[in-house]
C-alpha atoms as a PDB file:
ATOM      1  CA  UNK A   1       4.221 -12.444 158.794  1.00  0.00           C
ATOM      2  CA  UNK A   2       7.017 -11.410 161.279  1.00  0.00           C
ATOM      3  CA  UNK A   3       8.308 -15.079 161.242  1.00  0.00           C
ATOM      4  CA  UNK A   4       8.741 -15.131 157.639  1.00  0.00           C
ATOM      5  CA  UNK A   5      10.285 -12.062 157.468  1.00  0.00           C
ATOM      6  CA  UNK A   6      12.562 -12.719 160.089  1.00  0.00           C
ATOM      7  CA  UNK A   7      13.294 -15.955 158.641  1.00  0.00           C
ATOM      8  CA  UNK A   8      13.900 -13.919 155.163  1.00  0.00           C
ATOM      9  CA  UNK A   9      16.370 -12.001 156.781  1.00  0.00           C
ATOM     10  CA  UNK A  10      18.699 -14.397 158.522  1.00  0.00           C
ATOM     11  CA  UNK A  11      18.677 -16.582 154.949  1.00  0.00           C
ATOM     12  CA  UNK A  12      20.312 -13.317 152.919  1.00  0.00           C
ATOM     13  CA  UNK A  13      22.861 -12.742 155.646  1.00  0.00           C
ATOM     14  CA  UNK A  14      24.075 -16.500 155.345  1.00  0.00           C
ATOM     15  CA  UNK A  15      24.217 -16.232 151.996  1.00  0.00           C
ATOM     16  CA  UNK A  16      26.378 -13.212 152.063  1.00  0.00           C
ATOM     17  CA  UNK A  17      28.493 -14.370 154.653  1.00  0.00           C
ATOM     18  CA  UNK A  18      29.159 -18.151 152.719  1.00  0.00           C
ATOM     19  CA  UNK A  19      30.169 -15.653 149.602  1.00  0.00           C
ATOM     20  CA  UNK A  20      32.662 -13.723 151.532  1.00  0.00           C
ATOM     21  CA  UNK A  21      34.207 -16.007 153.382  1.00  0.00           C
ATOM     22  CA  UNK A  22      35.915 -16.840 150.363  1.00  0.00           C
ATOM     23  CA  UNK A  23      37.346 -13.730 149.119  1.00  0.00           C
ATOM     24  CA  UNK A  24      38.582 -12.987 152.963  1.00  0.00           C
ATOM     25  CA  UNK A  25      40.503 -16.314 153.391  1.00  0.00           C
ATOM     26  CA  UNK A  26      42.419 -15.409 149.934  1.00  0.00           C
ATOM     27  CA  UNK A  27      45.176 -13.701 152.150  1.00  0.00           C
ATOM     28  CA  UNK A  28      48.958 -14.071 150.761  1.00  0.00           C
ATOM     29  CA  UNK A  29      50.921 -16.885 152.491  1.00  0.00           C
ATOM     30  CA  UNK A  30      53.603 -15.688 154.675  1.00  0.00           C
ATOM     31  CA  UNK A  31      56.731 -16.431 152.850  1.00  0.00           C
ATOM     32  CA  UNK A  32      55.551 -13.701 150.435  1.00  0.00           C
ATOM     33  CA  UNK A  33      55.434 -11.521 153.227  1.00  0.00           C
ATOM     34  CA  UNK A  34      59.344 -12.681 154.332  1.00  0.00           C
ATOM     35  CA  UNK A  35      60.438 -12.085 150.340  1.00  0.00           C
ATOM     36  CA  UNK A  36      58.979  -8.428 150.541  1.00  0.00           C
ATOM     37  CA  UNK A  37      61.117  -7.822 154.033  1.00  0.00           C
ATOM     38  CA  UNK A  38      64.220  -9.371 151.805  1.00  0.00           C
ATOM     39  CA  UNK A  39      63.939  -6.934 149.333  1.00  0.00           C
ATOM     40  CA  UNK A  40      62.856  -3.908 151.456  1.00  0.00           C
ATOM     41  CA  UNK A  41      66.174  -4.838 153.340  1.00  0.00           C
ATOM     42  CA  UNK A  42      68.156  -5.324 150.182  1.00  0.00           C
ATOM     43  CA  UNK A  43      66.694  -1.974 149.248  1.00  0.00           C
ATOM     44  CA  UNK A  44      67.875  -0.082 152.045  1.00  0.00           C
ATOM     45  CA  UNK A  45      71.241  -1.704 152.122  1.00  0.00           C
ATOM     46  CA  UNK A  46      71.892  -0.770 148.580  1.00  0.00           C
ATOM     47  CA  UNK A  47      71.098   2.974 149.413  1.00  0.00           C
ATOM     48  CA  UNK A  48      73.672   3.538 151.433  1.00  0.00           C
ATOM     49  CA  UNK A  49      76.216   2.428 148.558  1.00  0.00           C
ATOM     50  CA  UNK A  50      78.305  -0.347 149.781  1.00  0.00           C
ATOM     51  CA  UNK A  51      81.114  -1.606 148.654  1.00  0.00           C
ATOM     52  CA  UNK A  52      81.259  -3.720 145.070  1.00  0.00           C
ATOM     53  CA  UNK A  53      82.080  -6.693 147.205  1.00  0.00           C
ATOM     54  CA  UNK A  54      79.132  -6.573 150.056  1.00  0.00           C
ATOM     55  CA  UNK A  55      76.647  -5.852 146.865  1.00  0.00           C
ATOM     56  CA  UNK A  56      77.514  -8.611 145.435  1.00  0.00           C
ATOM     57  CA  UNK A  57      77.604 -10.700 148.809  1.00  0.00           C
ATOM     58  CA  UNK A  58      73.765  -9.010 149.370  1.00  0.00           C
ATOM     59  CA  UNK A  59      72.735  -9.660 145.642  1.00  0.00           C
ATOM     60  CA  UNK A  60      74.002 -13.953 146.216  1.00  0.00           C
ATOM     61  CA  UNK A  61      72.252 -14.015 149.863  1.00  0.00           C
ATOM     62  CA  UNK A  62      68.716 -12.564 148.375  1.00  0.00           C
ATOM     63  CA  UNK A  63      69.042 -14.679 145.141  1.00  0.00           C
ATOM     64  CA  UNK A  64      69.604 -17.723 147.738  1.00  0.00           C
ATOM     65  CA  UNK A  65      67.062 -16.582 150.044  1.00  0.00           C
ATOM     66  CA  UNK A  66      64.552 -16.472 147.005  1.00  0.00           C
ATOM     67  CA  UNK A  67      65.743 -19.758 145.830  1.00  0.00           C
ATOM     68  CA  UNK A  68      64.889 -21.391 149.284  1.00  0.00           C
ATOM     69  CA  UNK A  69      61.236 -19.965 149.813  1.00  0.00           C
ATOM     70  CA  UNK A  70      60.712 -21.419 146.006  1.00  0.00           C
ATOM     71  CA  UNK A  71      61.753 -25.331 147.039  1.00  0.00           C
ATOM     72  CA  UNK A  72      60.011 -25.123 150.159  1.00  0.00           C
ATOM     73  CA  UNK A  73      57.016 -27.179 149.991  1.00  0.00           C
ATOM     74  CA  UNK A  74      53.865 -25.701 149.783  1.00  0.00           C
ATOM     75  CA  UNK A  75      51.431 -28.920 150.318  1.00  0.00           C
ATOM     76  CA  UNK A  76      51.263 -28.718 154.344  1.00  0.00           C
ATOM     77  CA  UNK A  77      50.163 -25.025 153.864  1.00  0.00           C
ATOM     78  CA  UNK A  78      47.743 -25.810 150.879  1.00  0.00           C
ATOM     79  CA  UNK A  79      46.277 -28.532 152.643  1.00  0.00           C
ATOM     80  CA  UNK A  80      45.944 -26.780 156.300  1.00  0.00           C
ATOM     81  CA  UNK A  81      44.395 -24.188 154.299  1.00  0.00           C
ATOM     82  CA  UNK A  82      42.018 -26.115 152.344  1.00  0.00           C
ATOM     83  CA  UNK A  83      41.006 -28.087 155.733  1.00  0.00           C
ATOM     84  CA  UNK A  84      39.814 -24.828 156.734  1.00  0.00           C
ATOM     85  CA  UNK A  85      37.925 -23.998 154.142  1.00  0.00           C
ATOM     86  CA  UNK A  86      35.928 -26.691 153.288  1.00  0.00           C
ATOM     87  CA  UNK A  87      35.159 -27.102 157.499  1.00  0.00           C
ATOM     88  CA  UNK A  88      34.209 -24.058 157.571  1.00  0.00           C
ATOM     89  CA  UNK A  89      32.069 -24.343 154.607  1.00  0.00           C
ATOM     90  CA  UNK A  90      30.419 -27.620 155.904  1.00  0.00           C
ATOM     91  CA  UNK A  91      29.757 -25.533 159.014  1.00  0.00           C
ATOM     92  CA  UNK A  92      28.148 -23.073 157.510  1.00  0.00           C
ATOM     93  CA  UNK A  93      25.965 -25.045 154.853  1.00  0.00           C
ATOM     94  CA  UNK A  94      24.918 -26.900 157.940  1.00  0.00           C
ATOM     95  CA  UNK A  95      24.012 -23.791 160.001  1.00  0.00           C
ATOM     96  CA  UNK A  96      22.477 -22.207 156.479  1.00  0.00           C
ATOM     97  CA  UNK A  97      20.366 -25.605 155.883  1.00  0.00           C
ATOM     98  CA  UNK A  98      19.732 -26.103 160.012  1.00  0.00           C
ATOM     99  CA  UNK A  99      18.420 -22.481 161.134  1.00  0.00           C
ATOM    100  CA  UNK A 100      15.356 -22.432 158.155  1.00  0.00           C
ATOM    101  CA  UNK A 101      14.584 -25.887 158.889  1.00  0.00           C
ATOM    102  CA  UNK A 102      14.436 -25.324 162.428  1.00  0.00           C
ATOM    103  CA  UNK A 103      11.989 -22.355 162.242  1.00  0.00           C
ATOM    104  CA  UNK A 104       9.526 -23.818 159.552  1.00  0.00           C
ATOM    105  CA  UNK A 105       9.173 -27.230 161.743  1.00  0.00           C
ATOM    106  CA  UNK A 106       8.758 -24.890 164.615  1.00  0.00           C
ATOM    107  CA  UNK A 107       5.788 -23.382 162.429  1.00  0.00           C
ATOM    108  CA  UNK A 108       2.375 -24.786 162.610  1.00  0.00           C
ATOM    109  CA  UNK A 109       2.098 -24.972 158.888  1.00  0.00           C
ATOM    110  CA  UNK A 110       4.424 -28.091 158.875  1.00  0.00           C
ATOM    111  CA  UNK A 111       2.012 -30.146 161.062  1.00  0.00           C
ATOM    112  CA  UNK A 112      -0.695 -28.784 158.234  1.00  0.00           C
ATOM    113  CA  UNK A 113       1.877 -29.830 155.431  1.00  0.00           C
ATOM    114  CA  UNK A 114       1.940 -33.603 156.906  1.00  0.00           C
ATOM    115  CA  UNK A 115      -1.714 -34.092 157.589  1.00  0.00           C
ATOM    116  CA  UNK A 116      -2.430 -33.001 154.409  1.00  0.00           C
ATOM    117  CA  UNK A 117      -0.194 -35.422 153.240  1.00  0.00           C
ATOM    118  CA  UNK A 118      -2.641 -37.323 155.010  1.00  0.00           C
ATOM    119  CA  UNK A 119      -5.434 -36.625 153.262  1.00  0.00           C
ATOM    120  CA  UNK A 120      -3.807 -36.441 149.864  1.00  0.00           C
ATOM    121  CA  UNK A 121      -3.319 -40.398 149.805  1.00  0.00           C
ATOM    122  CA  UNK A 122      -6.925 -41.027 152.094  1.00  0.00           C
ATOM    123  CA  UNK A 123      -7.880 -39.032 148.231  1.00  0.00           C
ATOM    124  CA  UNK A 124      -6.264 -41.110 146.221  1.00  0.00           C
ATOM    125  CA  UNK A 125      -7.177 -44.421 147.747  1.00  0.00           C
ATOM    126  CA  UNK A 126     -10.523 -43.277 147.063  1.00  0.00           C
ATOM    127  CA  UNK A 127     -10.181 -42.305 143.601  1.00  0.00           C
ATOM    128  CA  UNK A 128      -8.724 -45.817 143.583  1.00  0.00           C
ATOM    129  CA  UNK A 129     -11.899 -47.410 145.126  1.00  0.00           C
ATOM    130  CA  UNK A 130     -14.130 -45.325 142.342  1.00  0.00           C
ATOM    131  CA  UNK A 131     -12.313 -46.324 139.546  1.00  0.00           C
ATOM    132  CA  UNK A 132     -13.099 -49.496 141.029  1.00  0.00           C
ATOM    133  CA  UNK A 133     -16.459 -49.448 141.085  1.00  0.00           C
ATOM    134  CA  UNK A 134     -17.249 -50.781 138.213  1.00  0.00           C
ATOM    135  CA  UNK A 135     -15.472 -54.020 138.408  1.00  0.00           C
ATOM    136  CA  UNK A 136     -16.814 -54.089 142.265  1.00  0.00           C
ATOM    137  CA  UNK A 137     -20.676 -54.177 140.850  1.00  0.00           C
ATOM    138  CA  UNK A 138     -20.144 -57.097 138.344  1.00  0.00           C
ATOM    139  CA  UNK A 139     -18.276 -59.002 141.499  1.00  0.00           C
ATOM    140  CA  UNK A 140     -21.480 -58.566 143.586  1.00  0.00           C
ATOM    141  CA  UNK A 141     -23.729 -59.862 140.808  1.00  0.00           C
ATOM    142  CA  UNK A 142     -22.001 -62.872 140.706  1.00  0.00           C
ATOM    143  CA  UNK A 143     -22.192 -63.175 144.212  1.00  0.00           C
ATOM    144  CA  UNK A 144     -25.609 -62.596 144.348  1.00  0.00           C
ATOM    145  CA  UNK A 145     -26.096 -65.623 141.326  1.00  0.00           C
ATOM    146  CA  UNK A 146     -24.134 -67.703 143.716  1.00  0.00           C
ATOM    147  CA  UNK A 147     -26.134 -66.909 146.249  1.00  0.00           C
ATOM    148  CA  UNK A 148     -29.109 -68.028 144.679  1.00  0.00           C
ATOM    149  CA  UNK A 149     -27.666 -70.889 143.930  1.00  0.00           C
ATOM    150  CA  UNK A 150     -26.954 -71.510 147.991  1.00  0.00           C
ATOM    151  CA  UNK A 151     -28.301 -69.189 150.036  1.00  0.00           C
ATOM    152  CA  UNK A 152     -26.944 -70.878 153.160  1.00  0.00           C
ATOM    153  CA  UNK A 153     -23.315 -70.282 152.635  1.00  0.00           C
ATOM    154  CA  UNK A 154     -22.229 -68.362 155.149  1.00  0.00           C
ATOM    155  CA  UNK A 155     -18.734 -67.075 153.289  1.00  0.00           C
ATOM    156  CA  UNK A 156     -20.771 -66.150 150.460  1.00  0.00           C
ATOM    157  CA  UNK A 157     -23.018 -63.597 152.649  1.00  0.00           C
ATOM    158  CA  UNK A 158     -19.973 -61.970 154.475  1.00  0.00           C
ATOM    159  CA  UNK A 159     -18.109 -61.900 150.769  1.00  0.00           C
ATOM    160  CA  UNK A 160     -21.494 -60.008 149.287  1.00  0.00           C
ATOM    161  CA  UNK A 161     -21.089 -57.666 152.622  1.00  0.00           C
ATOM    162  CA  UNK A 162     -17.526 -57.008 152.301  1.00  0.00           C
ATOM    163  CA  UNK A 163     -18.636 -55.932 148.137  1.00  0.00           C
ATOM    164  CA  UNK A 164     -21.482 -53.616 149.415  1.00  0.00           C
ATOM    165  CA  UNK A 165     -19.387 -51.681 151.954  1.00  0.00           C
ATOM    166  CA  UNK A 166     -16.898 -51.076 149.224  1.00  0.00           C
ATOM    167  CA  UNK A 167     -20.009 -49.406 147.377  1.00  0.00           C
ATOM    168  CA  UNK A 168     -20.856 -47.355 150.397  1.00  0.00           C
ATOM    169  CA  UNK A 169     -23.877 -49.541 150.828  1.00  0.00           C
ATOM    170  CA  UNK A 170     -24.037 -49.506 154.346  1.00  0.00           C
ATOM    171  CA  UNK A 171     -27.595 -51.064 154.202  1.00  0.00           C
ATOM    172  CA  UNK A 172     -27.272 -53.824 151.808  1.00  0.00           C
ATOM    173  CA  UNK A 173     -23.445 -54.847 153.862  1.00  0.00           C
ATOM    174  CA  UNK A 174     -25.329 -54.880 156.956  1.00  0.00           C
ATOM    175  CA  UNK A 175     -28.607 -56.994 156.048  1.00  0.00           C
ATOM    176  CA  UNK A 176     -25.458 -59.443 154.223  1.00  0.00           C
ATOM    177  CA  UNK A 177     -23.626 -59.247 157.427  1.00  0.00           C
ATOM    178  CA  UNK A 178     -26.900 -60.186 159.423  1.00  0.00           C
ATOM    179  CA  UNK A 179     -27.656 -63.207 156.963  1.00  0.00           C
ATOM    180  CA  UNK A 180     -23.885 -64.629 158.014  1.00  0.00           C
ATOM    181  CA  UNK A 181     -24.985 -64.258 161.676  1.00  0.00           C
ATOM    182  CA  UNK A 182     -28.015 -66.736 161.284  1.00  0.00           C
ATOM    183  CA  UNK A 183     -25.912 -68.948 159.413  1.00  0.00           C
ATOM    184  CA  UNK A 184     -22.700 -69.199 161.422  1.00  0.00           C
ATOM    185  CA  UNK A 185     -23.596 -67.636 164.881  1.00  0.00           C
ATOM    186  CA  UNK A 186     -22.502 -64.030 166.777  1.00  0.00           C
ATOM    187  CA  UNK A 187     -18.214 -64.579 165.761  1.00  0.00           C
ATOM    188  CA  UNK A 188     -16.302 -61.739 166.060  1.00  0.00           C
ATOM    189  CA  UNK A 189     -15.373 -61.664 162.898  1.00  0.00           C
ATOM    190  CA  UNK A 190     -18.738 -61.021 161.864  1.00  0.00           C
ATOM    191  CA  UNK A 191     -19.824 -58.815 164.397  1.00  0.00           C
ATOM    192  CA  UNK A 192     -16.901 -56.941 164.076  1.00  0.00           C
ATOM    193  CA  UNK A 193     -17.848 -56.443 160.035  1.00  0.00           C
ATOM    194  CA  UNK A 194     -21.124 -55.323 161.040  1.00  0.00           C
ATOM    195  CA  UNK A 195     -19.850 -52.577 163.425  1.00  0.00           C
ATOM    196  CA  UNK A 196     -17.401 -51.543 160.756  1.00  0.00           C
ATOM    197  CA  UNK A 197     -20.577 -50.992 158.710  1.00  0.00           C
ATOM    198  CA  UNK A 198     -22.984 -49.210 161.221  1.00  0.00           C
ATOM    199  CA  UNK A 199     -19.808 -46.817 161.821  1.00  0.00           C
ATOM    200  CA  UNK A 200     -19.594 -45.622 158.198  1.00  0.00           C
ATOM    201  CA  UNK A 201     -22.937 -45.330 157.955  1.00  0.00           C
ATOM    202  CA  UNK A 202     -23.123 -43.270 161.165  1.00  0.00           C
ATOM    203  CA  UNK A 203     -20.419 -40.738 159.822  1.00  0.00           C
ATOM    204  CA  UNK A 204     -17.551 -42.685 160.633  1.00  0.00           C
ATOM    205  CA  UNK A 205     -18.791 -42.341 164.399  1.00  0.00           C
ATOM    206  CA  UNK A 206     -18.531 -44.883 167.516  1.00  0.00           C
ATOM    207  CA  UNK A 207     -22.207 -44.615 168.648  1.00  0.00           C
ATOM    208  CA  UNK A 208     -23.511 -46.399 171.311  1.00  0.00           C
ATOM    209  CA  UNK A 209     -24.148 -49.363 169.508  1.00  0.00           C
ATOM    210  CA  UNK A 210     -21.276 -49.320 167.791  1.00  0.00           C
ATOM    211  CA  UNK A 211     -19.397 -48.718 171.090  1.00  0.00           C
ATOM    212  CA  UNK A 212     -21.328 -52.246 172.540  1.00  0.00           C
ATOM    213  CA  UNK A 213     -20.700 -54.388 169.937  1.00  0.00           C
ATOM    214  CA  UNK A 214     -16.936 -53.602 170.262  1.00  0.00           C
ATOM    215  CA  UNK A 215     -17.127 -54.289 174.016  1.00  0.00           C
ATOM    216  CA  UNK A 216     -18.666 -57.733 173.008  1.00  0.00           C
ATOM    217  CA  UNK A 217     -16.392 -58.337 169.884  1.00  0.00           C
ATOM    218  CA  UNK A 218     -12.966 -58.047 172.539  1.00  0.00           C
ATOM    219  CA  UNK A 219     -14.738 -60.198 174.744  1.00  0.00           C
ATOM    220  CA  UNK A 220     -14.561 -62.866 172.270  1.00  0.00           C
ATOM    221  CA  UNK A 221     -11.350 -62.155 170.034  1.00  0.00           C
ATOM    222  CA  UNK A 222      -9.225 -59.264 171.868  1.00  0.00           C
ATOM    223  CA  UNK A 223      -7.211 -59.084 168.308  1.00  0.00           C
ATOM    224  CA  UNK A 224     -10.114 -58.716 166.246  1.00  0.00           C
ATOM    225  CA  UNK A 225      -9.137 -56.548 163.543  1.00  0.00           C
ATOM    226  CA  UNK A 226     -12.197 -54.649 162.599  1.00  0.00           C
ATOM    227  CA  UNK A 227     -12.979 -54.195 166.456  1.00  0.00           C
ATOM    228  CA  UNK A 228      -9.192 -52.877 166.696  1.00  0.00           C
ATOM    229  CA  UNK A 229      -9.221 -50.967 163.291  1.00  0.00           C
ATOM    230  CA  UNK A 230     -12.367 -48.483 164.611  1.00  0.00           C
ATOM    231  CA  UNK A 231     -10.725 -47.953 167.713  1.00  0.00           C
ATOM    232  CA  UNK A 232      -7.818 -46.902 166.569  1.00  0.00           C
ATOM    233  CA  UNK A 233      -9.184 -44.747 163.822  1.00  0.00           C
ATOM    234  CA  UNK A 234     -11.667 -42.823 166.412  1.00  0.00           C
ATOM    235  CA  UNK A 235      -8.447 -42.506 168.583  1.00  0.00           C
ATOM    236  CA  UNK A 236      -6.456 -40.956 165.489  1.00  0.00           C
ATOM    237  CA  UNK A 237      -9.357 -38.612 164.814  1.00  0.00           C
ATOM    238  CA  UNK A 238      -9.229 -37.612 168.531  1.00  0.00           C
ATOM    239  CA  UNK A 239      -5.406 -37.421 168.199  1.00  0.00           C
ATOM    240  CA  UNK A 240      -4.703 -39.820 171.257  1.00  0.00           C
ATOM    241  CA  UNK A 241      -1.879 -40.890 169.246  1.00  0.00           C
ATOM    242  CA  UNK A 242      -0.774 -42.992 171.631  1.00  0.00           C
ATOM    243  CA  UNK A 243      -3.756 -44.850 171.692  1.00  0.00           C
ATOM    244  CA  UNK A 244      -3.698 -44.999 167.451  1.00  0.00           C
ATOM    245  CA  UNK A 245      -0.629 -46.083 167.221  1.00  0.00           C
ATOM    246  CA  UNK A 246      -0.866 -48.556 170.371  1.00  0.00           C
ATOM    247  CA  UNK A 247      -3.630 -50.162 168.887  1.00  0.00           C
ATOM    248  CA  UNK A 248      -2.492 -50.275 165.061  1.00  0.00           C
ATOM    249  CA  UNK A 249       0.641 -51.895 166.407  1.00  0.00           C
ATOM    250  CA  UNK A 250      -1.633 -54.736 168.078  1.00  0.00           C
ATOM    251  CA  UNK A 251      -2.613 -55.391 164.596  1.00  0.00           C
ATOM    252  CA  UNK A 252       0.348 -55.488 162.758  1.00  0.00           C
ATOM    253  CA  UNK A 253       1.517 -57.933 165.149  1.00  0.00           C
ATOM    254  CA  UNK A 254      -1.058 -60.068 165.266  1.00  0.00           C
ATOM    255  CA  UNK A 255       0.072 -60.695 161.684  1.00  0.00           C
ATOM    256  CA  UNK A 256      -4.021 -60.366 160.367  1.00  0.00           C
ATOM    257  CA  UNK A 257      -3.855 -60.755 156.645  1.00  0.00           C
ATOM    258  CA  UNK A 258      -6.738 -58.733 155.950  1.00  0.00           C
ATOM    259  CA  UNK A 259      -4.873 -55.228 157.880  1.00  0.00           C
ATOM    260  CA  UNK A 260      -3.894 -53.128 155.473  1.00  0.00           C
ATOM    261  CA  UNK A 261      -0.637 -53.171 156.523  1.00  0.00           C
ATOM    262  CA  UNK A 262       0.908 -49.744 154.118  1.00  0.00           C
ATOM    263  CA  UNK A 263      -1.946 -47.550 155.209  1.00  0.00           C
ATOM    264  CA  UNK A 264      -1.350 -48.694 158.910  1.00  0.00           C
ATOM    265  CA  UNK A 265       2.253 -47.948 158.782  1.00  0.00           C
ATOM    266  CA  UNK A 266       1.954 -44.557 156.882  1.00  0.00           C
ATOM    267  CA  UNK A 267      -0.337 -43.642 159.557  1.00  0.00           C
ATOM    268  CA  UNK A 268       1.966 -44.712 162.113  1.00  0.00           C
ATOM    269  CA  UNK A 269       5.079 -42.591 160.380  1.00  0.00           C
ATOM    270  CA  UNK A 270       2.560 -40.003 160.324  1.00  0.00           C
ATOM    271  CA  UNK A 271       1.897 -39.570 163.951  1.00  0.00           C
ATOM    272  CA  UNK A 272       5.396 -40.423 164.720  1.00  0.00           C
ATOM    273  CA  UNK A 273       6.679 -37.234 162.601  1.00  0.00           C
ATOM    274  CA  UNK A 274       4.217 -34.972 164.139  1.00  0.00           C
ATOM    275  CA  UNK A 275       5.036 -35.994 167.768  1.00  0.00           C
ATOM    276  CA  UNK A 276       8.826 -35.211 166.896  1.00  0.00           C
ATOM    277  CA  UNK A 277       8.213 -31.540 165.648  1.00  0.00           C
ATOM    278  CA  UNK A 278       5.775 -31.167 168.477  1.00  0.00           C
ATOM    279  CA  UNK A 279       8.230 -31.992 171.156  1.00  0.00           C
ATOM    280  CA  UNK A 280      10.278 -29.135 172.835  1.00  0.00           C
END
């Protein structure tokens, strides 16, 4: 509460200083200050009633005077002036923008701002995935007719996996997952799908079977993606971001067409933003 109101406080006095800095750089230029001396001068001379002759010669000098202080150029001034002004302004809408900015990064509420930016499009992918749902339960069907067709395709079983873990059917992906195993043998790929599944179903935690069929997947393909993926998800829930973001570069770089390559980098600019307000 102090913070804001401190923060409060220093935003209304650089408001009203931007709004006077105005009025106090309207000062008169000095020539008007020389033409006021001319006629104070002219004034004084005139009191002490001179001749007709020096009058006149006073009334042709101020009447020249005046005439040179109007054909001087005033550009130079104007501009010098202007320079000023709009430098000091720049300074100041800098220092007016700077100083809040400063203190609300400084503020713990902008690391809560960007995580829940976080989870605002984590949300939205999964409203995505419901609306989906649908559509996803006709594509296993047909999977399933295919599969009845040829029950010893391998693709098909890891396809019909891939379709149940979108339904949150950790069960069903993991029975698919284990029929693709008898079929094609203990591949990374596969194993890697299957510890993708027994991690969801687990709470989205790296248990200790999880945890050994990783150790075995790296053994066989260290740029397995799925292997990679949990890691680097269980480090970003930790926040070892240098881990996450270590590993979730290893996958965009091993140029995987199955990473989800906007969700990665989001993530990535995510951790990246929070280490930079974070850092003295």
């Amino acid at each position: 509460m102090n913070l804001l109101l401190a923060g409060v406080v220093i935003f209304i006095v650089l408001i009203l200083l931007l709004l006077w800095l105005p009025m106090a750089s309207s000062i008169k230029p000095q020539h008007n200050y020389r033409q006021q001396q001319n006629i104070a001068l002219y004034q004084q001379q005139m009191a002490q009633q001179p001749s007709r002759e020096l009058a006149t010669e006073l009334s042709q000098r101020l009447l020249q005077d005046e005439k040179y202080l109007e054909n001087q150029p005033h550009f130079s001034f104007a501009q010098d002036k202007s320079a000023v002004s709009f430098g000091t302004k720049v300074a100041l809408a800098s220092v007016l923008i700077g100083i809040p900015l400063i203190w609300y990064v400084a503020l713990s509420r902008y690391s809560d701002v960007l995580l829940g930016k976080q989870a605002y499009w984590e949300q939205k992918q999964k409203a995505v995935m419901a609306n989906l749902s649908g559509d996803n339960q006709e594509y296993i069907e047909k999977i399933q007719q295919q599969l009845r067709q040829d029950p010893n395709d391998a693709k098909l079983w890891l396809l019909l996996g891939r379709a149940y873990m979108q339904a949150n059917e950790w069960d069903s992906a993991l029975i698919s997952f284990s029929n693709a195993e008898k079929l094609e043998g203990s591949k990374a790929n596969i194993l890697g799908l299957a510890a993708s599944a027994l991690y969801y179903q687990a709470g989205e935690r790296i248990t200790p079977k999880v945890s050994q069929l990783i150790d075995v997947i790296l053994q066989q393909d260290p740029q397995e993606i799925s292997a990679l993926s949990l890691l680097a998800a269980e480090a970003y829930k930790q926040q070892d971001y240098a881990r996450a973001l270590s590993l979730w570069q290893n996958i965009l770089d091993s140029g995987n067409s199955q990473a989800d390559r906007r969700m990665i980098i989001q993530r990535m600019k995510s951790i990246k933003m929070l280490q930079s307000s974070t850092s003295p």
